[in-house]
PDB file of N, CA and C in Angstrom:
ATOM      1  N   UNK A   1       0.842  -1.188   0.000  1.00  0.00           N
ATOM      2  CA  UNK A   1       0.000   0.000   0.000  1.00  0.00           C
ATOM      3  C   UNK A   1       0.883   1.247   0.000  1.00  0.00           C
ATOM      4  N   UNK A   2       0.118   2.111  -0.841  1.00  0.00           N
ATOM      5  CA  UNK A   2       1.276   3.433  -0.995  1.00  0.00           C
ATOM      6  C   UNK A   2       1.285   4.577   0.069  1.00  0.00           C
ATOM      7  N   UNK A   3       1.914   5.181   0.445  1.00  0.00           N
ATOM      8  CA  UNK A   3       1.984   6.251   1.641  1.00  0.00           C
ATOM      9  C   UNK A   3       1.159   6.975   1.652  1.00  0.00           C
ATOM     10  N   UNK A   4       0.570   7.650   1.946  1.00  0.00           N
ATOM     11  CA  UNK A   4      -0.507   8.614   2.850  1.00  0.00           C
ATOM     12  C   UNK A   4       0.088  10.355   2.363  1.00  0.00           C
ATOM     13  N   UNK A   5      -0.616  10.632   0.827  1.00  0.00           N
ATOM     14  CA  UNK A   5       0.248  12.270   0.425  1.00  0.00           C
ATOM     15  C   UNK A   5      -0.399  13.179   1.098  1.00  0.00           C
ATOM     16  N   UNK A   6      -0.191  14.744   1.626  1.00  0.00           N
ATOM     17  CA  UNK A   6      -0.681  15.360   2.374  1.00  0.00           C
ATOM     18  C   UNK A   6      -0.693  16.637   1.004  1.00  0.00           C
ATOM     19  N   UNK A   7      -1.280  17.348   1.404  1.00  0.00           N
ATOM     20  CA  UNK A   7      -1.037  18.131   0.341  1.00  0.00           C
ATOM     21  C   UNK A   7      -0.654  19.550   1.157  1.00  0.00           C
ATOM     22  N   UNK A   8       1.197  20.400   0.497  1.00  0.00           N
ATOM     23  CA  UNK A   8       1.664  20.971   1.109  1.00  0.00           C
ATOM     24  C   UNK A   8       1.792  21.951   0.123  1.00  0.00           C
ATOM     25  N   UNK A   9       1.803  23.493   0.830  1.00  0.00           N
ATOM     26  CA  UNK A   9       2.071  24.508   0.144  1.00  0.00           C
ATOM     27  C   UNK A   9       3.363  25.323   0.499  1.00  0.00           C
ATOM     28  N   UNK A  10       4.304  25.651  -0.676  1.00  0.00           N
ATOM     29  CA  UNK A  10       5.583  25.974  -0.517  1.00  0.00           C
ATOM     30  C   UNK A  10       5.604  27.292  -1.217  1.00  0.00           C
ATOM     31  N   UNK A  11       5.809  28.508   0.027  1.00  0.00           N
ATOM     32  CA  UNK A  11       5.928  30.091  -0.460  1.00  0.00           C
ATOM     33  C   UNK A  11       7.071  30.301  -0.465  1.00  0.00           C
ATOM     34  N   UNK A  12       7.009  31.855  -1.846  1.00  0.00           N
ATOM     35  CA  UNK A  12       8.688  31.908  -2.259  1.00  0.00           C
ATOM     36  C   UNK A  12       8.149  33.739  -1.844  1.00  0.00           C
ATOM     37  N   UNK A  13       9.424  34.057  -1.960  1.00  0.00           N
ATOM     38  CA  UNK A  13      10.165  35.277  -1.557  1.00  0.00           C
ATOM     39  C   UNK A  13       8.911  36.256  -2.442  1.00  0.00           C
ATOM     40  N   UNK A  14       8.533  36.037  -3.362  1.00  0.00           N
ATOM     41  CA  UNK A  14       8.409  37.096  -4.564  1.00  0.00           C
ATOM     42  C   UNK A  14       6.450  36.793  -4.152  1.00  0.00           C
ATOM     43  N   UNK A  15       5.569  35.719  -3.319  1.00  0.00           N
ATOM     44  CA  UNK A  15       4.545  35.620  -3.101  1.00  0.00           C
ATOM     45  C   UNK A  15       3.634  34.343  -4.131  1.00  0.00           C
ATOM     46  N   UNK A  16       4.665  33.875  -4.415  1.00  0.00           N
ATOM     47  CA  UNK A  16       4.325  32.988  -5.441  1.00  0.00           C
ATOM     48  C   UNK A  16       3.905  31.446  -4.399  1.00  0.00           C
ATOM     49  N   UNK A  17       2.778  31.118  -4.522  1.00  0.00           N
ATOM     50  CA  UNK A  17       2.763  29.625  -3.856  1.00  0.00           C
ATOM     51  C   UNK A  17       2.610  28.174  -4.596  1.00  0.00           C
ATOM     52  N   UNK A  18       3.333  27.151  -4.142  1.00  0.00           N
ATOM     53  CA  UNK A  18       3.205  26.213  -5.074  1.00  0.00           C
ATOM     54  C   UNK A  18       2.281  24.810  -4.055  1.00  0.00           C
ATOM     55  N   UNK A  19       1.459  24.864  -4.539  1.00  0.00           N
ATOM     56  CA  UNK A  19       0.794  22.988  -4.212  1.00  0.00           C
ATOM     57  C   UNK A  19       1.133  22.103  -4.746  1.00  0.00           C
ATOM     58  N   UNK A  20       1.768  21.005  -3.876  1.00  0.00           N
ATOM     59  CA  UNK A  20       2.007  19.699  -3.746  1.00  0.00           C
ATOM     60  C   UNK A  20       1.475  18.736  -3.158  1.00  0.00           C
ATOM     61  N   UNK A  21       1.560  17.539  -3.564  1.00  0.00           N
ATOM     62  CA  UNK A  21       1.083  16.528  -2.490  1.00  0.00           C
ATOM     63  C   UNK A  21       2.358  15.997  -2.030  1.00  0.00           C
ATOM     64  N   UNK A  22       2.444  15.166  -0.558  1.00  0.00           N
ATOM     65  CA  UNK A  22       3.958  14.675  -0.726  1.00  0.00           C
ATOM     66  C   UNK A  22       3.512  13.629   0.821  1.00  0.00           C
ATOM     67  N   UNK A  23       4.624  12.686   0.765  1.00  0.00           N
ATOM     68  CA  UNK A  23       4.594  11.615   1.842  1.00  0.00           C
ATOM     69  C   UNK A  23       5.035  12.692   2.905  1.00  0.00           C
ATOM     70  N   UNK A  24       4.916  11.865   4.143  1.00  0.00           N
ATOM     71  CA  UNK A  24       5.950  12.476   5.490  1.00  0.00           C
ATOM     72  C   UNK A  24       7.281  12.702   5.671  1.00  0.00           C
ATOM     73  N   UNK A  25       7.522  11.353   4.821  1.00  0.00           N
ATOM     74  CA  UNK A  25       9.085  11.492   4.927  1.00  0.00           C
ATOM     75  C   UNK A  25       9.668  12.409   3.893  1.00  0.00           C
ATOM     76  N   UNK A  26       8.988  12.552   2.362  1.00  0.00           N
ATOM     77  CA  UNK A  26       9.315  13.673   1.539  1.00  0.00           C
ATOM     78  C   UNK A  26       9.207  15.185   2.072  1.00  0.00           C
ATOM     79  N   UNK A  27       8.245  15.760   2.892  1.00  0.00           N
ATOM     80  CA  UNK A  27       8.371  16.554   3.876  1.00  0.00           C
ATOM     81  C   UNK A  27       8.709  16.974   4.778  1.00  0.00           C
ATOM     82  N   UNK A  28       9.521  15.915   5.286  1.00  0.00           N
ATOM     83  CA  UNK A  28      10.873  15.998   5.881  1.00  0.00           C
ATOM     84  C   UNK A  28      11.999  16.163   5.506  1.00  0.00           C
ATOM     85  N   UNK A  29      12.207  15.596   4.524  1.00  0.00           N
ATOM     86  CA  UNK A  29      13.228  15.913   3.660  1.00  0.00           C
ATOM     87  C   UNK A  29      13.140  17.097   3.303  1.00  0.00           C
ATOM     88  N   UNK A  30      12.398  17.563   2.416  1.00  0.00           N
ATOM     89  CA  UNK A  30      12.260  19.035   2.230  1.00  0.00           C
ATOM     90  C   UNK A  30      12.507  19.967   3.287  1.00  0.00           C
ATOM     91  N   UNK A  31      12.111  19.751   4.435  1.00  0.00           N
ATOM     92  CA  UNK A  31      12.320  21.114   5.295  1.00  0.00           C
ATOM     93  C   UNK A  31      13.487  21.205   6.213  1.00  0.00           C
ATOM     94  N   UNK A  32      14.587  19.669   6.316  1.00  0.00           N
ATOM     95  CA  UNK A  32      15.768  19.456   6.276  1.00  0.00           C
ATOM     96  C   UNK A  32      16.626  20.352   5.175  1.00  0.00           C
ATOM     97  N   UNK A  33      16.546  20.158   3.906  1.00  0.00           N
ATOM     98  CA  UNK A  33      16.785  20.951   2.776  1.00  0.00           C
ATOM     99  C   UNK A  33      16.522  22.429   3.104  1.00  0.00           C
ATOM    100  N   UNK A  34      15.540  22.924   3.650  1.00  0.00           N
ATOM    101  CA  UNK A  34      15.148  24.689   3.133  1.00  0.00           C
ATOM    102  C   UNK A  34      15.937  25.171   4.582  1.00  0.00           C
ATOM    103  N   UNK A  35      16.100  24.236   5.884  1.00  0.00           N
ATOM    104  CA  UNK A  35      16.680  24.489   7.137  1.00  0.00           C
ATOM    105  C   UNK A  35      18.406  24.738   6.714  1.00  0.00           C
ATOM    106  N   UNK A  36      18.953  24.155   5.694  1.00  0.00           N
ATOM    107  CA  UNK A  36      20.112  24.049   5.675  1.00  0.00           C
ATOM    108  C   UNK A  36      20.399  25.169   4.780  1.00  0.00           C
ATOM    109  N   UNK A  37      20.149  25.843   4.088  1.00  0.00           N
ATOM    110  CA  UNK A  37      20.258  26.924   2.613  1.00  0.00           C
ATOM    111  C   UNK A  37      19.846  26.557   1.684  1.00  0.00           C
ATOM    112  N   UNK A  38      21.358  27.394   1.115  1.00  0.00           N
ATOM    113  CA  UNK A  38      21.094  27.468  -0.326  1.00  0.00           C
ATOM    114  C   UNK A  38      21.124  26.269  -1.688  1.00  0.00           C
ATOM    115  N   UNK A  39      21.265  26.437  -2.843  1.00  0.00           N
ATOM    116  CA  UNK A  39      20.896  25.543  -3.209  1.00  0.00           C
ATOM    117  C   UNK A  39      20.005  25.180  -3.747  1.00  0.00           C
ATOM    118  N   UNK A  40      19.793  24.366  -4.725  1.00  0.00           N
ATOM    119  CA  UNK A  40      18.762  23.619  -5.803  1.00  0.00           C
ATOM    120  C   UNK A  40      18.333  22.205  -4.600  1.00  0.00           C
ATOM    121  N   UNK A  41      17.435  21.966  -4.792  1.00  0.00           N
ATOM    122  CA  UNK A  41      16.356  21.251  -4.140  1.00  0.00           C
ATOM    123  C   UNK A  41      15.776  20.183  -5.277  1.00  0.00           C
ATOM    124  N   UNK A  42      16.647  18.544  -5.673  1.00  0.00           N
ATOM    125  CA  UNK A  42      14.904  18.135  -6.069  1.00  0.00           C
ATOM    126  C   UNK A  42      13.668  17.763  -6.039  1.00  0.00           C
ATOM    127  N   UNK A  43      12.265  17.680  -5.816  1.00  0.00           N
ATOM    128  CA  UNK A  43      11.203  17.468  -5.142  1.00  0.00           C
ATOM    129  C   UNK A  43      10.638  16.284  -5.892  1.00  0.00           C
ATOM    130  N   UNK A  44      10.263  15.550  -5.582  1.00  0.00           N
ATOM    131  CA  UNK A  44       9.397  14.724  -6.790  1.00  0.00           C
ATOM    132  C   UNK A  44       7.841  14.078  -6.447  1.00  0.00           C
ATOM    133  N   UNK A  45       7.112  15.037  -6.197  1.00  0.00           N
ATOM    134  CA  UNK A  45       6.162  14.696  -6.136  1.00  0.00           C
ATOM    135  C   UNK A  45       4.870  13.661  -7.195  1.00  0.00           C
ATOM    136  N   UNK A  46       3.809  13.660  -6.772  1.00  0.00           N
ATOM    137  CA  UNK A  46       3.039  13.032  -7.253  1.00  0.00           C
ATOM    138  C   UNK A  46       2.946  13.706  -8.830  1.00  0.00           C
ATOM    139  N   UNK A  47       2.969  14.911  -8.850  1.00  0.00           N
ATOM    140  CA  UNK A  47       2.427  15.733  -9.779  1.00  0.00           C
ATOM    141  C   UNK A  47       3.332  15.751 -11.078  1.00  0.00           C
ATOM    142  N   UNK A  48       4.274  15.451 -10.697  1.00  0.00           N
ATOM    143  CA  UNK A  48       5.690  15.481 -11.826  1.00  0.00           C
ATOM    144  C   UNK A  48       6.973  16.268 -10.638  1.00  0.00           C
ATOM    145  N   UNK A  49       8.239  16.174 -11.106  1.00  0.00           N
ATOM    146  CA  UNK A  49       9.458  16.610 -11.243  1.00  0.00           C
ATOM    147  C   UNK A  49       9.314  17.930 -10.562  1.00  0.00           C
ATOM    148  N   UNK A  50      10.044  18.561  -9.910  1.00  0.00           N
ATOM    149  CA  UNK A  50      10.199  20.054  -9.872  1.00  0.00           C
ATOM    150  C   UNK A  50      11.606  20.608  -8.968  1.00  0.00           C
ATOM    151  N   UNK A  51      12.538  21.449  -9.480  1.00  0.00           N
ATOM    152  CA  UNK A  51      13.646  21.573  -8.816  1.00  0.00           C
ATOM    153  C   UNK A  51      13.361  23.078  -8.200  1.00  0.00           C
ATOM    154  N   UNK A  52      13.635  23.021  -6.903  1.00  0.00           N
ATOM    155  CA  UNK A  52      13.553  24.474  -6.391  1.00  0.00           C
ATOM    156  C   UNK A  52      14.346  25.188  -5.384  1.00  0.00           C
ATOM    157  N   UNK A  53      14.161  26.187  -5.931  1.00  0.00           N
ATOM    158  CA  UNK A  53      16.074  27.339  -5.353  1.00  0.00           C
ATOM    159  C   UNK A  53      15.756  27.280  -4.064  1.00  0.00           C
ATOM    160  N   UNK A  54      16.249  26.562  -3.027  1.00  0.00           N
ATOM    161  CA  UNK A  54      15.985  26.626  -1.510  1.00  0.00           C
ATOM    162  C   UNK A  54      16.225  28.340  -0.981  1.00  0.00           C
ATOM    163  N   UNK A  55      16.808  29.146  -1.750  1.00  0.00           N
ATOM    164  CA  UNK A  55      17.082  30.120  -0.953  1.00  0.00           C
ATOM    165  C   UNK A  55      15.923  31.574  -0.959  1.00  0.00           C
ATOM    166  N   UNK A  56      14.894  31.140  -1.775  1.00  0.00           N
ATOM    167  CA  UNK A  56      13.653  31.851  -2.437  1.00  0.00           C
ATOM    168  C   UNK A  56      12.491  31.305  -1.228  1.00  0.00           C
ATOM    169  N   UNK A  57      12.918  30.080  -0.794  1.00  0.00           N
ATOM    170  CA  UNK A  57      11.395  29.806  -0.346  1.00  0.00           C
ATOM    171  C   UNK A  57      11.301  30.390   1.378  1.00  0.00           C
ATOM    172  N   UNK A  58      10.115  31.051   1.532  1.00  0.00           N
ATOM    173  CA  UNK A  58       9.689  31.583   2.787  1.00  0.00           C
ATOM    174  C   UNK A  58       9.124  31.003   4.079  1.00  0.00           C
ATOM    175  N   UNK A  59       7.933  30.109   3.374  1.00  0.00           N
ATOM    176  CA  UNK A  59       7.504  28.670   4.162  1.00  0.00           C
ATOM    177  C   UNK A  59       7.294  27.783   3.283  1.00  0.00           C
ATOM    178  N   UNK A  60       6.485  26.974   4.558  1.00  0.00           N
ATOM    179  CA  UNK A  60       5.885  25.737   4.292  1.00  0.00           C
ATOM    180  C   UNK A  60       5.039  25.640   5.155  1.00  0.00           C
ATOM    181  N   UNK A  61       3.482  25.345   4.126  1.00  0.00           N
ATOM    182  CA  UNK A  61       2.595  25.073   5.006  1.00  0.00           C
ATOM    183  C   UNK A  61       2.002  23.554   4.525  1.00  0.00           C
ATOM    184  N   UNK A  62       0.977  22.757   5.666  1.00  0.00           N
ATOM    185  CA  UNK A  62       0.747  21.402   5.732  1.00  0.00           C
ATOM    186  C   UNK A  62      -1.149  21.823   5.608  1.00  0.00           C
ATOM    187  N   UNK A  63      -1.668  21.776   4.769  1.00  0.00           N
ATOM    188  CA  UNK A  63      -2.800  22.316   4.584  1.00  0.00           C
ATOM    189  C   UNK A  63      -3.113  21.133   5.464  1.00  0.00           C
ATOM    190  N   UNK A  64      -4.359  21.727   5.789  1.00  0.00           N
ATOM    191  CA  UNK A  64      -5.359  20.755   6.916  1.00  0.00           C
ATOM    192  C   UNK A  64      -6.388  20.152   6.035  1.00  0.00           C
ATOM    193  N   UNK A  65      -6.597  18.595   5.721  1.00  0.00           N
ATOM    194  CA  UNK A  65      -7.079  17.268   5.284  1.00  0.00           C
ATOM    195  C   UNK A  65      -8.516  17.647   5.138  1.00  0.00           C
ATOM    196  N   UNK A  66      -9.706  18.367   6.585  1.00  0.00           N
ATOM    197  CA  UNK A  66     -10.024  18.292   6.777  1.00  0.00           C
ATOM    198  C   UNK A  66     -11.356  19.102   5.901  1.00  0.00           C
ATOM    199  N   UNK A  67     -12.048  18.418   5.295  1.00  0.00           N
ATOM    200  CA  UNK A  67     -13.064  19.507   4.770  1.00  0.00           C
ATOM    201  C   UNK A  67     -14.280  19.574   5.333  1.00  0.00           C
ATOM    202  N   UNK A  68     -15.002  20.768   5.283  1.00  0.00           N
ATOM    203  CA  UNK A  68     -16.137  21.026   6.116  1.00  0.00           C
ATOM    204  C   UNK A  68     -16.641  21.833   5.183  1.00  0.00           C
ATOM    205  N   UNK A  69     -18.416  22.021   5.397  1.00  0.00           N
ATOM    206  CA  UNK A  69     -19.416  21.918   4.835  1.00  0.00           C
ATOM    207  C   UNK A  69     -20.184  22.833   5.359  1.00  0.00           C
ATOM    208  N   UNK A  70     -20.596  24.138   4.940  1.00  0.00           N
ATOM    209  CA  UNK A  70     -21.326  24.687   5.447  1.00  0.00           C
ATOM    210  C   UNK A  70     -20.755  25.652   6.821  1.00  0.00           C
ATOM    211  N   UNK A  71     -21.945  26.251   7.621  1.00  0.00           N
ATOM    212  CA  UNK A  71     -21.488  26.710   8.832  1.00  0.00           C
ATOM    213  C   UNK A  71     -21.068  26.526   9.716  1.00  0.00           C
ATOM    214  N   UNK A  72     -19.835  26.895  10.581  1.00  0.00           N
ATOM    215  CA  UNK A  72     -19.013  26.533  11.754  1.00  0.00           C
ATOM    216  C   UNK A  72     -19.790  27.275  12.831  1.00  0.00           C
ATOM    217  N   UNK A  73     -20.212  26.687  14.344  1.00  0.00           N
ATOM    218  CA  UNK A  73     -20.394  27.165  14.898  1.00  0.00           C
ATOM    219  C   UNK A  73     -18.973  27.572  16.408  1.00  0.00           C
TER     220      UNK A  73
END
């Protein structure tokens, strides 16, 4: 059975955001990578290929799974 993708959003310097899906451990990896500098990054998500300048990106966010319907009280 295949890993469990989360779907993560990665902001760059200039306001640009990118969506991904990615395992745990690929998201670890990644933020090992953006913790350390500079540097080309490769990512390989579900979606295809993508190499990215670690020194551009601002965050990383772990969007929340969770969808809801209507009004929150």
């Amino acid at each position: 059975m295949a890993e469990e993708r989360q779907k993560v959003e990665i902001g760059f310097g200039l306001g640009q955001v990118l969506s991904v899906k990615l395992t745990q451990a690929e998201l670890t990896d990644l933020r090992k990578a953006v913790e350390s500098g500079d540097g080309w990054y490769d990512l390989k998500p579900e979606e295809g290929p993508i190499a990215i300048n670690l020194g551009t990106v601002v965050f990383i966010r772990v969007v929340d799974s969770q969808h809801r319907i209507g009004f929150t009280g």
